[in-house]
Protein backbone atom coordinates (compact mmCIF):
# COMPACT_ATOMS: atom_id res chain seq x y z
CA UNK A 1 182.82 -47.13 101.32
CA UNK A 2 178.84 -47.63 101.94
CA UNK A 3 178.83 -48.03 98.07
CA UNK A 4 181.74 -51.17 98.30
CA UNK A 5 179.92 -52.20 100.75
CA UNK A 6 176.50 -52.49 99.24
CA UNK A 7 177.78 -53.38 95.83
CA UNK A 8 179.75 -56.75 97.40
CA UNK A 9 176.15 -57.92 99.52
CA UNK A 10 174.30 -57.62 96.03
CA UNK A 11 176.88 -59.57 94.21
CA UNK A 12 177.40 -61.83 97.41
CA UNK A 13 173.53 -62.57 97.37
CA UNK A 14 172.20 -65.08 95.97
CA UNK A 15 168.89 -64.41 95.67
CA UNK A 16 169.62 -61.21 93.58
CA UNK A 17 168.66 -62.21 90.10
CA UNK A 18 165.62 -63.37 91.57
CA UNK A 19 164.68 -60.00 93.29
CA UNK A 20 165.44 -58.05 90.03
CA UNK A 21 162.98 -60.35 88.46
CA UNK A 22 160.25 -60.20 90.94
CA UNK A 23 160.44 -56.00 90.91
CA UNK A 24 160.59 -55.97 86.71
CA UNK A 25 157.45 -58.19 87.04
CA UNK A 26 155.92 -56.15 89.63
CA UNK A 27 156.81 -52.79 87.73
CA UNK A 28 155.38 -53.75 84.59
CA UNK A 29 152.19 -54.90 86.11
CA UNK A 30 152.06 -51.66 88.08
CA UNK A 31 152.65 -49.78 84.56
CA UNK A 32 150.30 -52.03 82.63
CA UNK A 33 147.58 -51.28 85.94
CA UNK A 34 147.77 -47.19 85.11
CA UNK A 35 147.97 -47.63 81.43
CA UNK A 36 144.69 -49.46 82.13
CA UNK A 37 143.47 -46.41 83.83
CA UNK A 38 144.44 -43.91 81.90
CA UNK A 39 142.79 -45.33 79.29
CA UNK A 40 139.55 -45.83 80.93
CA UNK A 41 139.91 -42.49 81.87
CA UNK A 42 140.33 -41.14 78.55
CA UNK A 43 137.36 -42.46 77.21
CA UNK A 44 135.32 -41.26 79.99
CA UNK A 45 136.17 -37.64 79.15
CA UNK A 46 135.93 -38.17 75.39
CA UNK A 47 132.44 -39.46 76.00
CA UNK A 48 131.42 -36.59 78.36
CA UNK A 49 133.17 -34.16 75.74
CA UNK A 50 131.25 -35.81 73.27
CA UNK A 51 128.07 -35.74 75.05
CA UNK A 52 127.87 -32.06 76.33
CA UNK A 53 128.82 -30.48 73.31
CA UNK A 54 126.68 -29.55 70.88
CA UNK A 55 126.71 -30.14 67.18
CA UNK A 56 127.37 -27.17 65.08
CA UNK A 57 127.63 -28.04 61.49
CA UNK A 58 126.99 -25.55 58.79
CA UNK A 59 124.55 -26.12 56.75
CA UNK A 60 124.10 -25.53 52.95
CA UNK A 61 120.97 -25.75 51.27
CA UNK A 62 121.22 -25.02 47.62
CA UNK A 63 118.36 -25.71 44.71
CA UNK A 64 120.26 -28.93 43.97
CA UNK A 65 119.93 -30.06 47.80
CA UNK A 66 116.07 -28.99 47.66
CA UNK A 67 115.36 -30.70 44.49
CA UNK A 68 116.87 -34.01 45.85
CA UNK A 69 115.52 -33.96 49.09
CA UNK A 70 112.08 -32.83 47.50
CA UNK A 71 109.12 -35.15 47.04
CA UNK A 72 106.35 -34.05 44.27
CA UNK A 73 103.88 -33.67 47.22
CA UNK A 74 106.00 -31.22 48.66
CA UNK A 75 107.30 -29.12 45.62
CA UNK A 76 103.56 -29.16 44.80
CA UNK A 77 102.91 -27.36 48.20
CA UNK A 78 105.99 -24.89 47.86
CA UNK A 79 104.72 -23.79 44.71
């Protein structure tokens, strides 16, 4: 009965299709608000992340790396 009852003052109202409007605007704002956030958020911890770790890359140094990376100033004093 509550549910007739309810369901004839929506239809009966006129200012219904307005209301729906105003909360679908209102709800995507809200969404687009904590999307916002989230995001901001997000990057804040990647940064931190990024920031406190520390950078552990093996390294390879073969003859062919040395010989690039050598001057003849330096090979001169290696020798």
């Amino acid at each position: 009965m509550m549910n007739t009852l309810l369901l004839t003052m929506m239809l009966l109202s006129p200012n219904n299709t307005a209301l729906e409007n105003e909360i679908k605007q209102q709800t995507a704002h809200a969404v687009s608000v904590i999307q916002l956030e989230n995001k901001a958020q997000i990057k804040k911890q990647i940064a931190n992340t990024l920031e406190s770790m520390e950078l552990r890359l093996p390294v390879v140094i073969d003859e062919q790396t040395m010989a690039k990376n050598a001057s003849p100033a330096t090979q001169l004093s290696q020798d």
